[in-house]
Protein backbone atom coordinates (compact mmCIF):
# COMPACT_ATOMS: atom_id res chain seq x y z
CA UNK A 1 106.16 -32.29 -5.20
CA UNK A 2 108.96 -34.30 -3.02
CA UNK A 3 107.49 -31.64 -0.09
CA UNK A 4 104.42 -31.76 -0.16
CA UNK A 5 104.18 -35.91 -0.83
CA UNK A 6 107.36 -37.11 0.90
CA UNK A 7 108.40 -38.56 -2.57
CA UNK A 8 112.08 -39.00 -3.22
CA UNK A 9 111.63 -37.96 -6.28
CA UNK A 10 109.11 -36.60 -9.04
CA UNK A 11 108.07 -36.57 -12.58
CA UNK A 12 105.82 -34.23 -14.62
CA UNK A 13 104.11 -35.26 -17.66
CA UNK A 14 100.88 -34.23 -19.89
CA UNK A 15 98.15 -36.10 -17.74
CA UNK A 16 97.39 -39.04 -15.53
CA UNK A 17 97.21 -41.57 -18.11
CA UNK A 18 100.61 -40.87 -19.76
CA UNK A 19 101.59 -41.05 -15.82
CA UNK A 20 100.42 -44.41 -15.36
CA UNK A 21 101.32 -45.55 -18.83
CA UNK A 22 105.22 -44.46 -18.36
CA UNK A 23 105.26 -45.29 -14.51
CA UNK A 24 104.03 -49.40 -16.33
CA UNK A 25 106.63 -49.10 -19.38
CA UNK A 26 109.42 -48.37 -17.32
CA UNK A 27 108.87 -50.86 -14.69
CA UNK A 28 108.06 -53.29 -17.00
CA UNK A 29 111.22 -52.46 -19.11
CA UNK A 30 113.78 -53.17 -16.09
CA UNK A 31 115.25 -56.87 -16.18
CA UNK A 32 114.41 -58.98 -13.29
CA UNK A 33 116.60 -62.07 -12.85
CA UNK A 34 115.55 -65.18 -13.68
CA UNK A 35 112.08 -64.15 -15.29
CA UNK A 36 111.88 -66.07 -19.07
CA UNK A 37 108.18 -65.91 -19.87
CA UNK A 38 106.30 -62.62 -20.81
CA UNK A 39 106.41 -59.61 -18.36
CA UNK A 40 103.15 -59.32 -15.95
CA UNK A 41 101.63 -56.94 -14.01
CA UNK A 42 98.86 -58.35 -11.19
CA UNK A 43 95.95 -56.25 -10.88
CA UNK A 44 92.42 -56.82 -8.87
CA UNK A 45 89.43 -57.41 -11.13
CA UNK A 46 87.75 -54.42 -9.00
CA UNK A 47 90.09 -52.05 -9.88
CA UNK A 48 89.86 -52.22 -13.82
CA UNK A 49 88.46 -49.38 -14.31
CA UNK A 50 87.47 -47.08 -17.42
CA UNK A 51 88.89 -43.33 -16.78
CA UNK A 52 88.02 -40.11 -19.00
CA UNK A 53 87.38 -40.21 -22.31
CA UNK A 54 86.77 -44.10 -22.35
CA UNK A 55 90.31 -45.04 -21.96
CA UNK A 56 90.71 -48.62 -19.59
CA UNK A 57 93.22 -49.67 -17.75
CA UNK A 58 93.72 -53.01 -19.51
CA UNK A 59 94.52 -51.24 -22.50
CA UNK A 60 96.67 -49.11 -20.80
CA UNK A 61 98.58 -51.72 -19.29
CA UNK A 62 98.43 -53.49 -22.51
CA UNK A 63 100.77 -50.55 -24.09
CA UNK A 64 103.13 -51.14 -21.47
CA UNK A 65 104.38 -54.69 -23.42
CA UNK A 66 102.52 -56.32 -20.16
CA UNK A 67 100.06 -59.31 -19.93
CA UNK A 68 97.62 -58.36 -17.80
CA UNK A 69 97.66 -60.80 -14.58
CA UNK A 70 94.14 -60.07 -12.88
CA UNK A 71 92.96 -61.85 -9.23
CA UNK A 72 90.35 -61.64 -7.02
CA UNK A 73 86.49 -60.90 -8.22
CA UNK A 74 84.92 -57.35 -9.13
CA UNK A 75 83.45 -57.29 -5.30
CA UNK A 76 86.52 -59.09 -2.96
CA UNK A 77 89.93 -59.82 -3.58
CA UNK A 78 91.82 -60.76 -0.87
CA UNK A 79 95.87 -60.48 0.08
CA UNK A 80 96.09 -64.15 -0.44
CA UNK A 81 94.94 -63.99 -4.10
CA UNK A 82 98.01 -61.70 -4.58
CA UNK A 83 100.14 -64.14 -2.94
CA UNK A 84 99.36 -66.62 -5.28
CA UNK A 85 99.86 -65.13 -8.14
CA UNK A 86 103.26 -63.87 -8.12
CA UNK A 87 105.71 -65.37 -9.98
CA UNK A 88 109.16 -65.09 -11.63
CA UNK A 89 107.63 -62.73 -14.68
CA UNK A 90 105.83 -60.34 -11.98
CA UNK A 91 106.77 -57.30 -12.61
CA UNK A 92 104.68 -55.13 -10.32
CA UNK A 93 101.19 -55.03 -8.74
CA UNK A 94 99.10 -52.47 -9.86
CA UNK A 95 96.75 -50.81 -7.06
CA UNK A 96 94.08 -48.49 -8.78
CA UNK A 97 92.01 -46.55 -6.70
CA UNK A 98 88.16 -46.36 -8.54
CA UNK A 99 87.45 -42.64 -8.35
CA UNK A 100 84.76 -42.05 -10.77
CA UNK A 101 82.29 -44.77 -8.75
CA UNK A 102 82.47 -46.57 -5.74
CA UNK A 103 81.33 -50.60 -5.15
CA UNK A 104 79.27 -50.92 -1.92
CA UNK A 105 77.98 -53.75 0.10
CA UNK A 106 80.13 -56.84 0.47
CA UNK A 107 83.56 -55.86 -0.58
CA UNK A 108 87.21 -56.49 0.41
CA UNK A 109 90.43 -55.15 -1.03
CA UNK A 110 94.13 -54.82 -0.15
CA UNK A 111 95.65 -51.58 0.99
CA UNK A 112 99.03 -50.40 -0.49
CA UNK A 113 100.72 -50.92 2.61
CA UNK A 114 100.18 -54.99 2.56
CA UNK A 115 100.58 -54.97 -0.87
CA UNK A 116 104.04 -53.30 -0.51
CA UNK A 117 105.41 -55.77 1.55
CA UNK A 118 104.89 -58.76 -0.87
CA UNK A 119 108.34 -57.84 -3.00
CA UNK A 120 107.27 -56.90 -6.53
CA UNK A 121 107.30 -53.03 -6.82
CA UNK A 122 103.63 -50.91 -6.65
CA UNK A 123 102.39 -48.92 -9.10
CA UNK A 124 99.58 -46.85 -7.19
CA UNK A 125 97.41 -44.61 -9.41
CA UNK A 126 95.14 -42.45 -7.12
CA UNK A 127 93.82 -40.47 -9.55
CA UNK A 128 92.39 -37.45 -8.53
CA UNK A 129 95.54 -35.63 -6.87
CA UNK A 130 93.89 -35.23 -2.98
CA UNK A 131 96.64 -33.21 -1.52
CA UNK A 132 94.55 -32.70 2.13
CA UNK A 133 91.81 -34.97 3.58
CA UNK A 134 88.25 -34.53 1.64
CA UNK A 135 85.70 -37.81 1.79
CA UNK A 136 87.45 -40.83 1.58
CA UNK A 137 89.76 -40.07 -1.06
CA UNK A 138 93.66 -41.30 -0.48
CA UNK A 139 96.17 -38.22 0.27
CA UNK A 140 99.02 -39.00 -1.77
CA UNK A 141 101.17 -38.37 0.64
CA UNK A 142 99.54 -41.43 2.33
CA UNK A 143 99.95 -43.70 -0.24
CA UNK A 144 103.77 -42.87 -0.48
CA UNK A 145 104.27 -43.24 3.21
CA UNK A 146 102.72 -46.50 2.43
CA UNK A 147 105.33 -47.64 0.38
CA UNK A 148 104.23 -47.75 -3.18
CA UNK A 149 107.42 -47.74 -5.51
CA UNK A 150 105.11 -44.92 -7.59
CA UNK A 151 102.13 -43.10 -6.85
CA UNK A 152 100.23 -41.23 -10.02
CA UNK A 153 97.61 -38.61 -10.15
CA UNK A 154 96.23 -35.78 -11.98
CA UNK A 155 96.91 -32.03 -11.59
CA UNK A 156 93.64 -30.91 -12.41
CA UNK A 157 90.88 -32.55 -10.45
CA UNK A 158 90.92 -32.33 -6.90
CA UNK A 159 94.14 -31.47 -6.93
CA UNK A 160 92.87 -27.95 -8.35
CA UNK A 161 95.80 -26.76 -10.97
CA UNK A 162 95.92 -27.93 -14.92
CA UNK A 163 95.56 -30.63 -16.86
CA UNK A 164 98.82 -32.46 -16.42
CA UNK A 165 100.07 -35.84 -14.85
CA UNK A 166 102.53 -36.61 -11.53
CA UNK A 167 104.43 -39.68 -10.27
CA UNK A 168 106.17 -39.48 -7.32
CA UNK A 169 108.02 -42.50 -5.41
CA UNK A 170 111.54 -43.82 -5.15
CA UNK A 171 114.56 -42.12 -7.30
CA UNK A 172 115.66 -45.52 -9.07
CA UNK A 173 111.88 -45.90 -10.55
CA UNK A 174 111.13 -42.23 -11.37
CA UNK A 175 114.99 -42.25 -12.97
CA UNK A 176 113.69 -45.00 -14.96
CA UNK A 177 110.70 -43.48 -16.18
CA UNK A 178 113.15 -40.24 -17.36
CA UNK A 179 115.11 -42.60 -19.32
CA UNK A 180 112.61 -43.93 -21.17
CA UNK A 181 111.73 -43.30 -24.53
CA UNK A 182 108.29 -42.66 -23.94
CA UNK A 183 109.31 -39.67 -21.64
CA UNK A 184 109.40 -37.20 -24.11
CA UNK A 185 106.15 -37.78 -25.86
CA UNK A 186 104.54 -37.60 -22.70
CA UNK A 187 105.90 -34.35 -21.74
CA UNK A 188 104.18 -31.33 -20.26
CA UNK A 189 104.58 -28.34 -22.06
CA UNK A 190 106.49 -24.90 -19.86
CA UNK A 191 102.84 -23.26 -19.76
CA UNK A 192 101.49 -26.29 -17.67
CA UNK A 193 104.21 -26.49 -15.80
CA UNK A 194 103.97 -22.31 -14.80
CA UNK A 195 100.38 -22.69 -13.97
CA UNK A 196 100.81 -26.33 -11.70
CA UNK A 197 104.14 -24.95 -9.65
CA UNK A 198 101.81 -21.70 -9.30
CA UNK A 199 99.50 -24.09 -8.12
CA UNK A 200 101.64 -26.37 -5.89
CA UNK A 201 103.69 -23.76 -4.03
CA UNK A 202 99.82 -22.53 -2.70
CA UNK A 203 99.68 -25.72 -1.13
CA UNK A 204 103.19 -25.25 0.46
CA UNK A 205 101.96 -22.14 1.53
CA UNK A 206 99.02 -23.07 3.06
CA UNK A 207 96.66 -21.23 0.96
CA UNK A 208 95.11 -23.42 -1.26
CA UNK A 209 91.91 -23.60 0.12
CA UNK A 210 91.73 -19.84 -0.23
CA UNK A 211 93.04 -19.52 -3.07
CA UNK A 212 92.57 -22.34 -5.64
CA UNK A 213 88.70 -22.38 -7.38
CA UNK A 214 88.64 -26.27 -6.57
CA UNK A 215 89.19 -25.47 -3.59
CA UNK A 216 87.03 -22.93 -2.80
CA UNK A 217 84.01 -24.37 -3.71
CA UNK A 218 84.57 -27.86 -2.50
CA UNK A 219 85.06 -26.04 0.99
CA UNK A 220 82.32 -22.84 0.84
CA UNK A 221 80.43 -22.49 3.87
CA UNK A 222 76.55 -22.99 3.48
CA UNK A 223 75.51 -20.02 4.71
CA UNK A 224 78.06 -18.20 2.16
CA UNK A 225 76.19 -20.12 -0.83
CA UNK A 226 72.83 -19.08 0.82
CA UNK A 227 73.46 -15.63 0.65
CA UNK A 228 74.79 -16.24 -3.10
CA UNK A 229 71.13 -17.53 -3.96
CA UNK A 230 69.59 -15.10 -2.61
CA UNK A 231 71.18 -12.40 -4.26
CA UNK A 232 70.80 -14.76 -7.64
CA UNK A 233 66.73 -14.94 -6.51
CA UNK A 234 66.83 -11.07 -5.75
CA UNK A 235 67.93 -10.08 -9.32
CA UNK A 236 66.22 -13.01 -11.12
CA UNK A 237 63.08 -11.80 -9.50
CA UNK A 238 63.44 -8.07 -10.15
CA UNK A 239 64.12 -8.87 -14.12
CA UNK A 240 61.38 -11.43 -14.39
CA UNK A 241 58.52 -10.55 -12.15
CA UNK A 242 56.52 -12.83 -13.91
CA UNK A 243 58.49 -15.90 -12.56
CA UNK A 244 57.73 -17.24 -8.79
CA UNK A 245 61.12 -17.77 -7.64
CA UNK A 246 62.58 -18.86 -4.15
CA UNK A 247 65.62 -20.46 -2.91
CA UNK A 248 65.73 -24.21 -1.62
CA UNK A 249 68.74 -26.60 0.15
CA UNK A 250 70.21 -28.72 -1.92
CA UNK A 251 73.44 -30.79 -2.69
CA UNK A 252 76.10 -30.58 -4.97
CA UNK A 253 78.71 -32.87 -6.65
CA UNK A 254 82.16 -32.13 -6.67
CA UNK A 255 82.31 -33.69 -10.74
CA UNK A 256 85.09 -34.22 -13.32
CA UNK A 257 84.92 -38.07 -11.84
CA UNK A 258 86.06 -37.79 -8.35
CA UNK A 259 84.13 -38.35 -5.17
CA UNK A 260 81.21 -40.08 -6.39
CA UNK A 261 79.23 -40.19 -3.22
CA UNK A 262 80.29 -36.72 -1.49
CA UNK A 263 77.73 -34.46 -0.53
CA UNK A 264 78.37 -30.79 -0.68
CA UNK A 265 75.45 -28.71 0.91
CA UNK A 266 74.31 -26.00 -0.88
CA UNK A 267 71.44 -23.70 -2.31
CA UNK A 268 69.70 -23.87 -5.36
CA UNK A 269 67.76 -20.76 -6.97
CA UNK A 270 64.29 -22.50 -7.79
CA UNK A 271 62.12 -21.19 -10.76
CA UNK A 272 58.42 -21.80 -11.40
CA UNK A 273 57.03 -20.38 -15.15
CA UNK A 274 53.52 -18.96 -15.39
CA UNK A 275 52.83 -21.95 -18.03
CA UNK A 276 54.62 -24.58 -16.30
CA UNK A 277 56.37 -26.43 -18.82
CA UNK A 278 59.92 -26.73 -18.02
CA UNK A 279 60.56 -26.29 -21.93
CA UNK A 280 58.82 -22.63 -22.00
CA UNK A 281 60.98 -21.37 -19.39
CA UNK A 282 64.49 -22.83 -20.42
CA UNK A 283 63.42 -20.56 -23.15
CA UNK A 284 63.12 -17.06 -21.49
């Protein structure tokens, strides 16, 4: 993980939201002189976001023994906005990147870069583990170079390996998140870890596109999922003689909440029944 992200250092737990969760605690655990009130954490309204299984990030910052400190609107929130809100209880700014749905229209947000240079340390969850360029999704080697304090993301995902949960960033932070006692519920078990260093040293490699499912089918050539169609509509047709069936363009979704707007071109096999109700053929 430090090669391939440019991390100092890295941290393995179960998944993304024990990342984030432990990568909160143990900031918000570290004494900071001269703060006397209760421990915040500043946060865009934009980027409060609900993740898998209906877990939000309020309440996830809400188990880190953090008030919640949001600015800005759902649409626009501005560098200033962050400005003003830091105070002698900040304890970091939390940049989420949203990437189960996208906001369009008139929007503004703040990078990790300018948000880095404000002081307070930044806790950067990109989610969905984009080791190389696809869409518009953050590399999270990016984000580091940025300067976030921690990134966290998800093994599975775009990333392509298991279920699990990374942080990368500086040594003093990811030392702190070791230390704490949250650390070892969080932990990944020794079969995750065999299948994501399987996983990760394909990507040092340089054959993870070939090689990882993900992967593979995020990147498949068009013509290659024409000709599997076809074959589909060849044997389809030959079993079922009775069913008109052809093959048409269409797009697919990558899925598993991540690049809600990417197009993938592809063929569909199309089916018409005899009777044509949709219910009669699901049927057959």
């Amino acid at each position: 993980l430090r090669e391939l992200t440019g991390a100092e250092d890295a941290l393995v737990v179960n998944n993304c939201a024990g990342a984030t969760l432990l990568a909160l605690s143990a900031v918000v655990a570290e004494a900071v002189a001269g703060a006397s009130g209760e421990p915040e954490v500043i946060v865009s309204r934009g980027q409060l976001i609900e993740i898998g299984g209906g877990f939000r990030i309020p309440e996830v910052l809400a188990l880190s023994g953090a008030r919640l400190h949001e600015v800005g609107t759902t649409n626009r929130t501005r560098l200033s906005d962050y400005e003003r809100a830091i105070n002698e209880n900040t304890r970091a700014i939390l940049w989420v990147h949203p990437s189960n749905f996208e906001i369009q229209g008139f929007t503004e947000s703040v990078g990790v870069a300018e948000l880095s240079a404000l002081g307070p340390p930044v806790v950067a969850d990109v989610g969905s583990g984009a080791l190389f360029g696809i869409g518009d999704e953050p590399r999270v080697e990016a984000v580091v170079a940025e300067g976030a304090s921690l990134v966290t993301f998800s093994g599975d995902k775009l990333l392509g390996g298991p279920q699990a949960g990374m942080a990368v960033g500086g040594s003093y932070w990811i030392s702190a998140m070791r230390r704490h006692p949250l650390a070892r519920a969080l932990r990944a078990d020794k079969l995750c870890l065999a299948a994501l260093e399987a996983t990760l040293a394909s990507y040092l490699e340089g054959t993870a596109r070939e090689e990882l499912p993900t992967s593979k089918m995020l990147h498949a050539p068009v013509e290659e999922m024409k000709e599997k169609a076809d074959y589909l509509a060849g044997k389809i047709g030959r079993a079922a003689p009775n069913l008109a069936v052809d093959v048409a363009p269409s797009i697919a979704r990558s899925g598993g909440g991540t690049l809600p707007l990417y197009e993938v071109p592809s063929y569909a096999v199309r089916l018409e029944s005899s009777s044509g109700s949709a219910e009669a053929l699901a049927e057959k």
